[in-house]
Structures are given as C-alpha cells and as structure tokens.
C-alpha atoms as a PDB file:
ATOM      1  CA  UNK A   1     133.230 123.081  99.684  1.00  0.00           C
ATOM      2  CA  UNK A   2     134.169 124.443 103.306  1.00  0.00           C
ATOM      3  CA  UNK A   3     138.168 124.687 104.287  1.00  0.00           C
ATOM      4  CA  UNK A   4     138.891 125.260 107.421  1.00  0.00           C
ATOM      5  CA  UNK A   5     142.303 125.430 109.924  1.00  0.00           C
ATOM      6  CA  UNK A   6     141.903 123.109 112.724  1.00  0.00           C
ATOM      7  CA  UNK A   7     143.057 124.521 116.008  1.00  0.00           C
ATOM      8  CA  UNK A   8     145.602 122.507 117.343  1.00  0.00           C
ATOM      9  CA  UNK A   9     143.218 121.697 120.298  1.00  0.00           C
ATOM     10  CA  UNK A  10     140.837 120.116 118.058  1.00  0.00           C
ATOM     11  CA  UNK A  11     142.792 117.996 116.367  1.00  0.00           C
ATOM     12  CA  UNK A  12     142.134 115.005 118.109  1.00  0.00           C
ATOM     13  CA  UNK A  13     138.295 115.684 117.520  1.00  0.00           C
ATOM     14  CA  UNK A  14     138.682 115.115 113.795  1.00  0.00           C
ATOM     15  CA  UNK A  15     141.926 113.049 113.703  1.00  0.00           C
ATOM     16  CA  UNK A  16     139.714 109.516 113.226  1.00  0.00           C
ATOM     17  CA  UNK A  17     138.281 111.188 109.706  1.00  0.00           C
ATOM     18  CA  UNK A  18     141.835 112.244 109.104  1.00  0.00           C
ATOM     19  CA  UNK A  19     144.295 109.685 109.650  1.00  0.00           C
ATOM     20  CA  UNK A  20     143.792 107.416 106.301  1.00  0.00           C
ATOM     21  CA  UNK A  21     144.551 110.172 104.082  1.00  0.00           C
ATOM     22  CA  UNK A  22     147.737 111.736 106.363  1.00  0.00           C
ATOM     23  CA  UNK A  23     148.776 108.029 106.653  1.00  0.00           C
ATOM     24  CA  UNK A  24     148.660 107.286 102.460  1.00  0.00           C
ATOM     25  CA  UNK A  25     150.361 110.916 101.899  1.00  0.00           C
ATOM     26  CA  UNK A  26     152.950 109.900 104.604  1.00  0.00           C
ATOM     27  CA  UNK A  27     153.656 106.478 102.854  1.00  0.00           C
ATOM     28  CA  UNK A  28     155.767 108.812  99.777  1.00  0.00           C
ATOM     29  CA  UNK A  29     158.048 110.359 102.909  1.00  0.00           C
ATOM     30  CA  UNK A  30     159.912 107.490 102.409  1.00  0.00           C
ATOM     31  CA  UNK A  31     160.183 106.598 106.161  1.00  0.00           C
ATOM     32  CA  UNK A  32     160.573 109.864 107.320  1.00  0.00           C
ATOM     33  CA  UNK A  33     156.775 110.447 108.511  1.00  0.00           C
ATOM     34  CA  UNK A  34     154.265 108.378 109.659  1.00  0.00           C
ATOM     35  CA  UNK A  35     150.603 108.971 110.638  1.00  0.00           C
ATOM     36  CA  UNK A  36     151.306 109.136 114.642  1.00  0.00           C
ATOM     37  CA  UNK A  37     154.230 111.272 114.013  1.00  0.00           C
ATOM     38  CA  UNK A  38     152.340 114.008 112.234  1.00  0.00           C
ATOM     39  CA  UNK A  39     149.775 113.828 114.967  1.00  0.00           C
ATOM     40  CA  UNK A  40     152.096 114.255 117.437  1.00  0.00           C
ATOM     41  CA  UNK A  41     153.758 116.975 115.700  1.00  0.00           C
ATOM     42  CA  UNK A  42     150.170 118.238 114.849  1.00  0.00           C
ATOM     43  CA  UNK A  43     149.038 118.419 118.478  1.00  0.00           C
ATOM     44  CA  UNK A  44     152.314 120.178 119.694  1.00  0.00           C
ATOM     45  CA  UNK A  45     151.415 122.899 117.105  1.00  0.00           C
ATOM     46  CA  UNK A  46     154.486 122.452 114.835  1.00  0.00           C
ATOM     47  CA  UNK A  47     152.317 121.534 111.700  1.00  0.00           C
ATOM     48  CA  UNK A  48     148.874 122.497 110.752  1.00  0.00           C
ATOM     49  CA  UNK A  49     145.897 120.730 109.485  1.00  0.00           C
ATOM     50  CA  UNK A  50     143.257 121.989 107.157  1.00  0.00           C
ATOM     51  CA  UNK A  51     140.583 119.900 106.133  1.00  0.00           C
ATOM     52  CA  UNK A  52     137.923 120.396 103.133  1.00  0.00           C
ATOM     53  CA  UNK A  53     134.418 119.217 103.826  1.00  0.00           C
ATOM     54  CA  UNK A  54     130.124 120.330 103.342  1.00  0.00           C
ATOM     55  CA  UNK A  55     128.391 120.219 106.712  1.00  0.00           C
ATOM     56  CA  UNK A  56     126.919 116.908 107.993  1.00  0.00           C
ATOM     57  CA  UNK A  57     129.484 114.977 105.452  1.00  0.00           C
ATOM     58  CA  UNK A  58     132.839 113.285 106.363  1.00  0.00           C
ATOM     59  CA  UNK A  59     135.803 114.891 105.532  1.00  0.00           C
ATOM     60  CA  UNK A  60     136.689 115.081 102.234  1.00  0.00           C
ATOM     61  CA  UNK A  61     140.314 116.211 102.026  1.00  0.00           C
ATOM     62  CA  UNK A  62     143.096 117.695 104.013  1.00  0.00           C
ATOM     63  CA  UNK A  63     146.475 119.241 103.878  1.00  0.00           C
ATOM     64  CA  UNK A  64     149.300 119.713 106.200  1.00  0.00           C
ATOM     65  CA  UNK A  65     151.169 122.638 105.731  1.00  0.00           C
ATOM     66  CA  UNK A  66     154.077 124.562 108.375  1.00  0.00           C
ATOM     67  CA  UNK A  67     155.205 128.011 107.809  1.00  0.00           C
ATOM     68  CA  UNK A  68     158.904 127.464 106.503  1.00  0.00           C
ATOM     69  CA  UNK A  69     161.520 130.403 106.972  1.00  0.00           C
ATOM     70  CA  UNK A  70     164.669 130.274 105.110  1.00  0.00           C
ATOM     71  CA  UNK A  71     167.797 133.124 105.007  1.00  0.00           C
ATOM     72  CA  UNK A  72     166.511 134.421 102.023  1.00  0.00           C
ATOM     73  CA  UNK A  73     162.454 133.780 101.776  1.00  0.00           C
ATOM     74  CA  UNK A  74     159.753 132.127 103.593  1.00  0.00           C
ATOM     75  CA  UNK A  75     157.354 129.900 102.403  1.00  0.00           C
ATOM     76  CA  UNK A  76     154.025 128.122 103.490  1.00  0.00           C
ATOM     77  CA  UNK A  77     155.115 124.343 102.838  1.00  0.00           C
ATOM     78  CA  UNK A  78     152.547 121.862 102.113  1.00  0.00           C
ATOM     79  CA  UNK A  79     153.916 118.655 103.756  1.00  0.00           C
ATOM     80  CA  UNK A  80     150.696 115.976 103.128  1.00  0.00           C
ATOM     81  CA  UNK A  81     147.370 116.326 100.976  1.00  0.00           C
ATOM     82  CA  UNK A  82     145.097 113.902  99.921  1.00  0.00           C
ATOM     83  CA  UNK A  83     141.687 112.849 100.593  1.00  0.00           C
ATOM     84  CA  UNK A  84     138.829 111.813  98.180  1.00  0.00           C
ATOM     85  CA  UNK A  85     137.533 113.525  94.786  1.00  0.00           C
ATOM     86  CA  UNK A  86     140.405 116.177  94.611  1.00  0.00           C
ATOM     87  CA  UNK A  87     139.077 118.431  91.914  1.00  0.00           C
ATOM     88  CA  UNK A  88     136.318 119.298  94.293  1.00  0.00           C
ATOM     89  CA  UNK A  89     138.013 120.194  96.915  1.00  0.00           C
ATOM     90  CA  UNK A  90     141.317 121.195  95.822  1.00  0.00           C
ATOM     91  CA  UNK A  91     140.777 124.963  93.888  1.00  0.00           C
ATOM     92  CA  UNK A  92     138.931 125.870  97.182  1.00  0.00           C
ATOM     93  CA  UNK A  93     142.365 124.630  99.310  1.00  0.00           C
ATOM     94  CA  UNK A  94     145.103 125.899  97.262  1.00  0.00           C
ATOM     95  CA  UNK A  95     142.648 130.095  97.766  1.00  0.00           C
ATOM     96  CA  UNK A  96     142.559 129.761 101.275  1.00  0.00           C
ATOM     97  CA  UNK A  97     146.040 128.330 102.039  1.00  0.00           C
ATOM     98  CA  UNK A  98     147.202 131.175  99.419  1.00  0.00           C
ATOM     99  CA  UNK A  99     145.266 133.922 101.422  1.00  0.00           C
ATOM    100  CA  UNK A 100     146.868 132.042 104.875  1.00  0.00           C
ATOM    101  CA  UNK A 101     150.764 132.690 103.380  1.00  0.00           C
ATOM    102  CA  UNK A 102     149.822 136.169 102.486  1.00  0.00           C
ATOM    103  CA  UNK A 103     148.472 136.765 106.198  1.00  0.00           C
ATOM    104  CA  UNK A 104     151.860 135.176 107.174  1.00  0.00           C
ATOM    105  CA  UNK A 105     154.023 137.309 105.030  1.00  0.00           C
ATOM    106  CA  UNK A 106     154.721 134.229 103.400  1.00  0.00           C
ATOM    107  CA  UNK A 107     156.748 134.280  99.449  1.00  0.00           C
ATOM    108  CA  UNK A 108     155.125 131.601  98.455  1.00  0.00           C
ATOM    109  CA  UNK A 109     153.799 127.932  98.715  1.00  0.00           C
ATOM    110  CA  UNK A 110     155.620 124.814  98.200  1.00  0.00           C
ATOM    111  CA  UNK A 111     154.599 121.368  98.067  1.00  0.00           C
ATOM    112  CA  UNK A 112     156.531 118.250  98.663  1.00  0.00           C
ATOM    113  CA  UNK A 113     154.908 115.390  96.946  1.00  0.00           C
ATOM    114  CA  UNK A 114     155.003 112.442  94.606  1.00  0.00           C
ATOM    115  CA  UNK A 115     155.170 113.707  90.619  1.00  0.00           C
ATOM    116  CA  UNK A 116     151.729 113.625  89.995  1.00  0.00           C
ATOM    117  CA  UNK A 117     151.351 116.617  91.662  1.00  0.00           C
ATOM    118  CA  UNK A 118     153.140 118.552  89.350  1.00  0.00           C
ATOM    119  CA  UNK A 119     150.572 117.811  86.565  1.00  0.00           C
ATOM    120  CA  UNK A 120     147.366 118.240  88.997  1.00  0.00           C
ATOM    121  CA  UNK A 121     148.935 121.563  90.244  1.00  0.00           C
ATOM    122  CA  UNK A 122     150.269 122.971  86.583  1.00  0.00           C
ATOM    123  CA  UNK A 123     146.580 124.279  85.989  1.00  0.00           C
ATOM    124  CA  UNK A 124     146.704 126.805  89.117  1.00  0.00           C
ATOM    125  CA  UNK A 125     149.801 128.269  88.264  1.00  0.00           C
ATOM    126  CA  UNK A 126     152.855 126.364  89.933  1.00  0.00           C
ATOM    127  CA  UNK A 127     155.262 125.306  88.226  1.00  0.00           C
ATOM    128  CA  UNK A 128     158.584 122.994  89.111  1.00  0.00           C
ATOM    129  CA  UNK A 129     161.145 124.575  90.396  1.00  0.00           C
ATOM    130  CA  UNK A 130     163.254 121.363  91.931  1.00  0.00           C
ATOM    131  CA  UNK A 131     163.291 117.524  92.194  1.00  0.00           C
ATOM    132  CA  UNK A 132     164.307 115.921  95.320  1.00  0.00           C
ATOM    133  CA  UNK A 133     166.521 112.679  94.681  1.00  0.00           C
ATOM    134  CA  UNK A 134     167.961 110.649  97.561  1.00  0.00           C
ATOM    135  CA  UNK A 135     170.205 107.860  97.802  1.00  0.00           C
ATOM    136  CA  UNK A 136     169.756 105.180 100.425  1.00  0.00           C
ATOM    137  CA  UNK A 137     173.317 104.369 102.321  1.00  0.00           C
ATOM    138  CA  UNK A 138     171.870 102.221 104.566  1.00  0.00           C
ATOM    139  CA  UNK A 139     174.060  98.543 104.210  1.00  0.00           C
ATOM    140  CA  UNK A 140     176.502  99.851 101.949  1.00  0.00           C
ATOM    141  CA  UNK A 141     180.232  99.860 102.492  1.00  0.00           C
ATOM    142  CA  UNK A 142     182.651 103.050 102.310  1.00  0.00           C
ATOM    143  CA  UNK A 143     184.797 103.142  99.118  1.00  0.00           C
ATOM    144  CA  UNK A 144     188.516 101.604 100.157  1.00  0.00           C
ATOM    145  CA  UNK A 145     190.831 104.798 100.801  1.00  0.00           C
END
C-alpha cells in the first residue's frame, strides 16, 4: 500500500475520492467539523491530508493530521481517518505519519477519535492517555443565584 502527503494544491484533485470518508470521520466531531470545513481548512494549508492507495485503484484510506504545539510538547495530531479495509492500509499510515512527526521534531502522535480506536490502535503501541467528555449547555438555564 502507497501513503502519500497531498500538497495542499492538489487537494482538490483527489477531494471527490476523499470526501465520504472525511465526511463519516467528521460526523464523531460532534458538530464541530464538517466535510467542507476540513476542505477549506485543507486548501488554506492549516490541516493535511494523506491518503493510502495501489496505483490505478481508488483511494483506500486517509488521515488528517496538523502539527500541534503546546507550552510543554508538540505533537502530530490526527484529526480524521477512515476509509475502507483498515488493516491494509493502516500499519503502512501510522510508519509514515511516525517518520513525518520525527521530521517535524514532533513528541509524539495523538489521535482524536471515537473509542474504537483505542482497541484498533493498542496493537502498534499507543496507549490512552485521556478521554474527552463534553456537556452540551445549549437550552439549559443558569442555576438561580
């Protein structure tokens, strides 16, 4: 399986073979993505898109990932993956986005994700390290003082 990193002038040359599987990954943001708006954000060269795929074939998979910089580290985030047949795909991915963070003097990798990907990712040495909760507050009423 190929991976590549799809120059941000390109992306509109693959984003037809690409948009079902950002689209179903952006459905678990909750509200706070959407297809369009990770194209957008794609194509202004804020995120980055790799995509997993033999020659001659359609795309198989993809992942969206942004270098992250916090005070104290800096991490490659993985902000959407999905595609077809993971397992074939995915051990290629995770080596060439961990050879990308290394080339960006990157800690480490994160992923933001549904749960699943905890199990799917345990077998390539990541382990949990947080859970994200929210609370909606939209409709509801401040306590009485």
């Amino acid at each position: 399986m190929k991976i590549s990193l799809v120059p941000t002038e390109a992306i509109w040359q693959v984003w037809n073979e690409v948009e079902e599987f950002i689209g179903r990954a952006a459905r678990f943001s909750h509200g706070r993505w959407s297809a369009e708006a990770v194209f957008e954000a794609l194509c202004a060269g804020n995120l980055n898109l790799w995509i997993a795929f033999e020659d001659g074939l359609p795309v198989t998979g993809v992942c969206v990932t942004r270098v992250a910089q916090y005070p104290g580290r800096r991490m490659l985030a993985v902000d959407f993956c999905g595609g077809n047949a993971l397992k074939t795909w995915r051990d290629d991915m995770l080596q060439v986005l961990e050879k990308f963070a290394l080339n960006q003097f990157c800690d480490g990798l994160e992923l933001t994700g549904r749960r699943g990907w905890e199990k799917e990712l345990a077998t390539q040495g990541w382990h949990t390290s947080m859970v994200v909760v929210e609370k909606n507050l939209s409709g509801n009423k401040p306590d009485p003082a």
